[in-house]
N, C-alpha and C. Protein backbone atom coordinates (compact mmCIF):
# COMPACT_ATOMS: atom_id res chain seq x y z
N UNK A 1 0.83 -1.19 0.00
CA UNK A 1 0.00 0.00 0.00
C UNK A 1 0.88 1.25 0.00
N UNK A 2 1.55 1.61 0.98
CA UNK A 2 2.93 2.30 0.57
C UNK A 2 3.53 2.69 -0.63
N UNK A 3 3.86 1.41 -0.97
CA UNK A 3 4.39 2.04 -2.37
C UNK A 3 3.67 2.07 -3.10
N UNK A 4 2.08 1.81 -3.04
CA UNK A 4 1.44 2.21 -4.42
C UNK A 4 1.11 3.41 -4.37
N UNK A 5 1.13 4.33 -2.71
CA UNK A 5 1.10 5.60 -3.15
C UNK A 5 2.23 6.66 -3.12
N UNK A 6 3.45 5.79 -2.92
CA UNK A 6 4.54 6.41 -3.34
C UNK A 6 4.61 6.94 -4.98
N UNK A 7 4.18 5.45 -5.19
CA UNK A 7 4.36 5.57 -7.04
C UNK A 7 3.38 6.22 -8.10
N UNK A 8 2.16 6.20 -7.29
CA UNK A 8 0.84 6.51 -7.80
C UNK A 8 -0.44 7.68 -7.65
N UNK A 9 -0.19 7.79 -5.95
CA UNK A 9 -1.11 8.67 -5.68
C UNK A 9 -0.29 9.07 -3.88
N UNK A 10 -0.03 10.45 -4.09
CA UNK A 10 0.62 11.15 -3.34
C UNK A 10 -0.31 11.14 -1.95
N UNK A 11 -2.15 11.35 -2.35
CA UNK A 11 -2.48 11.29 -0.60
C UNK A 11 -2.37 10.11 -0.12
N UNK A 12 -2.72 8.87 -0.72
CA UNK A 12 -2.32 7.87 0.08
C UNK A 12 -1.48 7.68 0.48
N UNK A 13 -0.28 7.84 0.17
CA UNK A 13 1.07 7.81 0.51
C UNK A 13 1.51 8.66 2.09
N UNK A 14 1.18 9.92 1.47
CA UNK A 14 0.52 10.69 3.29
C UNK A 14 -0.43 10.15 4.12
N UNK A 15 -1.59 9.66 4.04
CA UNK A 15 -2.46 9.26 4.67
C UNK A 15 -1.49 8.27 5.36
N UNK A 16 -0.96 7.43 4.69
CA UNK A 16 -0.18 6.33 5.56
C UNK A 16 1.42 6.69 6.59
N UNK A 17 1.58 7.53 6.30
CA UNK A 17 2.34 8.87 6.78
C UNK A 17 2.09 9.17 8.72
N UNK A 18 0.40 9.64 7.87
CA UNK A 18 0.13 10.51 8.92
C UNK A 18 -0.89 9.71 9.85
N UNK A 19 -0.83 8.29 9.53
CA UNK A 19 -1.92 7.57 10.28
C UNK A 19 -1.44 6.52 11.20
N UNK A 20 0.24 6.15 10.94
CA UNK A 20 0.76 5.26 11.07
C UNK A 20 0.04 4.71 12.24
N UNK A 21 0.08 5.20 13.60
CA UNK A 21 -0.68 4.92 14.89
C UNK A 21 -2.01 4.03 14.84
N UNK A 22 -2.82 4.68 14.12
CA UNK A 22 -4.16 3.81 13.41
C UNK A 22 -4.40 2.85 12.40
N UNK A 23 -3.06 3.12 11.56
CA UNK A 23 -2.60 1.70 10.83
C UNK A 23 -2.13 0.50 11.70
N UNK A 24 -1.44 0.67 12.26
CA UNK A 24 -0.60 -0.27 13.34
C UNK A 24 -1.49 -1.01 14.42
N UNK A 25 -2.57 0.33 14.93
CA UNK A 25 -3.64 -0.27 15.75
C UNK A 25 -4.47 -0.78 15.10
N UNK A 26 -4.46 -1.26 13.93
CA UNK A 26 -5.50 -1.93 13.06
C UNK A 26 -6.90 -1.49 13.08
N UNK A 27 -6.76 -0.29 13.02
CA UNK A 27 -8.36 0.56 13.29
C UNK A 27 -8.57 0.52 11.80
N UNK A 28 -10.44 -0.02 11.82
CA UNK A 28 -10.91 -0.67 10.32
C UNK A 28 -10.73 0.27 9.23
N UNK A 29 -11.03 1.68 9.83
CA UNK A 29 -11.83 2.91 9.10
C UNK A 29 -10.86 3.54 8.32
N UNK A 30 -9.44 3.29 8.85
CA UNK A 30 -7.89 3.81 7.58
C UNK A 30 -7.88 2.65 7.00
N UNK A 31 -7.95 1.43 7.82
CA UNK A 31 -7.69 0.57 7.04
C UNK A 31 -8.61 -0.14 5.91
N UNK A 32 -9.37 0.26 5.81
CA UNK A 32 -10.74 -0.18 4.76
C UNK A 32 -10.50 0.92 3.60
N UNK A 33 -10.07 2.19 4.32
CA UNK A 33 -9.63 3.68 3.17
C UNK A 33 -8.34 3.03 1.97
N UNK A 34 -7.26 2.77 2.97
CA UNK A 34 -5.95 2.62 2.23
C UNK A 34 -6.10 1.42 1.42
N UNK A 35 -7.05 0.46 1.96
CA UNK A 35 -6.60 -0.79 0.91
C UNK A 35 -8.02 -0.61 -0.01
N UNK A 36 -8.94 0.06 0.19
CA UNK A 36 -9.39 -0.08 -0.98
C UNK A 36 -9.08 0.92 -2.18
N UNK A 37 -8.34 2.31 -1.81
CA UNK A 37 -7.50 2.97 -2.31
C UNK A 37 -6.04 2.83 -3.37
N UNK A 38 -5.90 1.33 -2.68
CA UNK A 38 -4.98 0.31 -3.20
C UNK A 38 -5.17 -0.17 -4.46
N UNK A 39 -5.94 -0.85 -4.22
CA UNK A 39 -6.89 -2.06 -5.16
C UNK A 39 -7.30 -1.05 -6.13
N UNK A 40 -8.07 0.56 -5.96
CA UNK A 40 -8.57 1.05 -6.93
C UNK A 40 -7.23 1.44 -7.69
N UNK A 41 -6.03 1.74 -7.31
CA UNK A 41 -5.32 1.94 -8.00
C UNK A 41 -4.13 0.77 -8.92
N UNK A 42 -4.56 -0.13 -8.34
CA UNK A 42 -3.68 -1.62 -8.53
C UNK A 42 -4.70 -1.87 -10.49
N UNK A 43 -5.86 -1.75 -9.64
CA UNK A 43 -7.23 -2.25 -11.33
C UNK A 43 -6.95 -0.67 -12.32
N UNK A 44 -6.71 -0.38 -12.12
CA UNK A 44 -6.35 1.37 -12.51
C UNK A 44 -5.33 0.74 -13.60
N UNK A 45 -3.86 0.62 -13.51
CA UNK A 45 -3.06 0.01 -13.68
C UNK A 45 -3.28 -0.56 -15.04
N UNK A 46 -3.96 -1.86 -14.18
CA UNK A 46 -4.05 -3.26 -14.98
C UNK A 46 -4.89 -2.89 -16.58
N UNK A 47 -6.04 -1.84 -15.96
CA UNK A 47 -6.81 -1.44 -17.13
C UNK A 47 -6.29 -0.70 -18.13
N UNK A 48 -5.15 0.19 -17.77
CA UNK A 48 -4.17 0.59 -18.56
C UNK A 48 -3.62 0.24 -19.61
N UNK A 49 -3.26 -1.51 -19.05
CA UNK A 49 -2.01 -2.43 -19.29
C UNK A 49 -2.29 -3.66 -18.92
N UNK A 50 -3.48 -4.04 -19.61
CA UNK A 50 -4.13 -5.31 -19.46
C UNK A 50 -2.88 -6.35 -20.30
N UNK A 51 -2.01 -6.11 -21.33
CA UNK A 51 -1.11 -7.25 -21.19
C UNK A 51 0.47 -7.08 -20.77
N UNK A 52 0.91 -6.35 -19.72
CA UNK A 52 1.93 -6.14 -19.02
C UNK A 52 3.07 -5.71 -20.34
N UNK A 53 2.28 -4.18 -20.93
CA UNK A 53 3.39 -3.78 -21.91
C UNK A 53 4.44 -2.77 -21.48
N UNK A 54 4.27 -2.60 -19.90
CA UNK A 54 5.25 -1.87 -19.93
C UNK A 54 5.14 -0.80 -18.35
N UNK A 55 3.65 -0.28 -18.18
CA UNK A 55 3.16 0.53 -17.20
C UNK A 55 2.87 -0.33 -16.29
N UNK A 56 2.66 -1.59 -16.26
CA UNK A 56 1.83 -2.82 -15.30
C UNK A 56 3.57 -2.98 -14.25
N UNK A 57 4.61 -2.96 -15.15
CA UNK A 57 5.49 -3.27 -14.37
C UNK A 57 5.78 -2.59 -12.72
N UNK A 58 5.05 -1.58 -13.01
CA UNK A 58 4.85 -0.65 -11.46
C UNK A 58 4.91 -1.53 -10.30
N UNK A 59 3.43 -2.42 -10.46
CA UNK A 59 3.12 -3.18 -9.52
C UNK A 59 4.44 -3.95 -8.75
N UNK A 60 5.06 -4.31 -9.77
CA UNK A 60 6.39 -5.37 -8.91
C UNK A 60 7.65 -4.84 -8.69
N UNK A 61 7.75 -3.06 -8.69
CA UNK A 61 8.77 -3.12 -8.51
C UNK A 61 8.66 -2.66 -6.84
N UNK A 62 7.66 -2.57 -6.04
CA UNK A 62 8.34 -2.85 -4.15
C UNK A 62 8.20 -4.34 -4.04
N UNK A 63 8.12 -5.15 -5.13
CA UNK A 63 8.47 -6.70 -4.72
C UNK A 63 10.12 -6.72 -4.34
N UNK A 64 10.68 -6.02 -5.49
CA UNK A 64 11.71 -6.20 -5.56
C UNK A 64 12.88 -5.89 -4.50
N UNK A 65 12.15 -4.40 -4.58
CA UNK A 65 12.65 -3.61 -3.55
C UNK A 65 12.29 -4.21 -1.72
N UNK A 66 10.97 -4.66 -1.33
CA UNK A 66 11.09 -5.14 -0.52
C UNK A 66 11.53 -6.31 -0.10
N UNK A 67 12.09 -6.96 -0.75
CA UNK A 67 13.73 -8.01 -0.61
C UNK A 67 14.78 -7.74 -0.50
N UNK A 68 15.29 -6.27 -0.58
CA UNK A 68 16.06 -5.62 -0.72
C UNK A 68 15.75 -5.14 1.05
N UNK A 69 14.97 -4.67 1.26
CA UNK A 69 14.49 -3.74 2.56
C UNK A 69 14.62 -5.00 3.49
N UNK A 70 14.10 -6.02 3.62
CA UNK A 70 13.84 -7.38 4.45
C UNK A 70 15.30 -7.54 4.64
N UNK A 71 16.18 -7.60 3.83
CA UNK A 71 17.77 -8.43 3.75
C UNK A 71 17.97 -7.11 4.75
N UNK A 72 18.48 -5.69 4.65
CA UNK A 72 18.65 -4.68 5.45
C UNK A 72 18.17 -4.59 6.65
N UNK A 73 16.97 -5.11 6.82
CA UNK A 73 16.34 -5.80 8.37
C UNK A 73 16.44 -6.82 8.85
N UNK A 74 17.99 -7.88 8.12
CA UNK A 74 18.08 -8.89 8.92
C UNK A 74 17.14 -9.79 8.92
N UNK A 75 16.33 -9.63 8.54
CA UNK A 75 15.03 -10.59 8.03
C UNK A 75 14.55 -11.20 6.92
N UNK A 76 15.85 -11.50 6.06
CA UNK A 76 15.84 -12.40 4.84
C UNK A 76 15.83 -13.87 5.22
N UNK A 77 15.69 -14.14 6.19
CA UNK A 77 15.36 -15.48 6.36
C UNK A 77 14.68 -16.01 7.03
N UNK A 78 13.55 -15.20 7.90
CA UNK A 78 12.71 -15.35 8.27
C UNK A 78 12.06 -15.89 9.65
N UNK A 79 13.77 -16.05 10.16
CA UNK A 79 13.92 -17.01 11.21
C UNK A 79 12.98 -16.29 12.71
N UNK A 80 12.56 -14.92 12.40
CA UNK A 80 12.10 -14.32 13.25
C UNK A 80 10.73 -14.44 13.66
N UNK A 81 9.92 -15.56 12.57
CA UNK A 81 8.42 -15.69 11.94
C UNK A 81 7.92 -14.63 11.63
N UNK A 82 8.43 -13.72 11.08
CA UNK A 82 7.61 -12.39 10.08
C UNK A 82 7.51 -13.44 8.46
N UNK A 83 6.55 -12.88 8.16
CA UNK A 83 5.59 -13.53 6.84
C UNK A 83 6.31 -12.54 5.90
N UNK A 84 6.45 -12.91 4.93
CA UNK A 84 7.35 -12.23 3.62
C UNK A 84 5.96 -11.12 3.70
N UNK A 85 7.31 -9.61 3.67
CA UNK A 85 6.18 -8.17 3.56
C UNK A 85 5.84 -7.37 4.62
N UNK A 86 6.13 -8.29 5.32
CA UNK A 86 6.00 -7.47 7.20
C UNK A 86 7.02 -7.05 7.83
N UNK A 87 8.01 -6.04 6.99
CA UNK A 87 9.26 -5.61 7.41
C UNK A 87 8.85 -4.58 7.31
């Protein structure tokens, strides 16, 4: 969610910023905002670039990067039981 509004849409990106406290406390009402904010922008995307010519690639690049971020947290191997993404 993060990086889709890093890459995509600047308030979400703040919203998650400025909510962190209520993200973390798993309060429904950001969290029902940001991920469906997500998703609208994830199908956004896809409708774009329904056969991955080029703009779709967005989507995977905090895959990449968050393997990159996980290894920097010592948590490339998982031994800590964090679920791949929860770094």
């Amino acid at each position: 969610i993060i990086k889709t509004g890093a890459i995509w849409d600047r308030k979400l990106f703040e919203v998650c910023e400025q909510r962190v406290d209520e993200i973390q406390a798993r309060e429904r009402g950001v969290l029902n905002q940001i991920v469906r904010r997500s998703v609208e922008i994830k199908a956004e995307v896809v409708t774009l670039d329904p056969k991955e010519g080029g703009l779709r690639g967005i989507l995977n690049w905090g895959h990449t990067i968050g393997h990159a971020i996980e290894g920097l947290c010592g948590m490339a191997d998982y031994a800590d039981g964090l679920l791949h993404g929860e770094c």
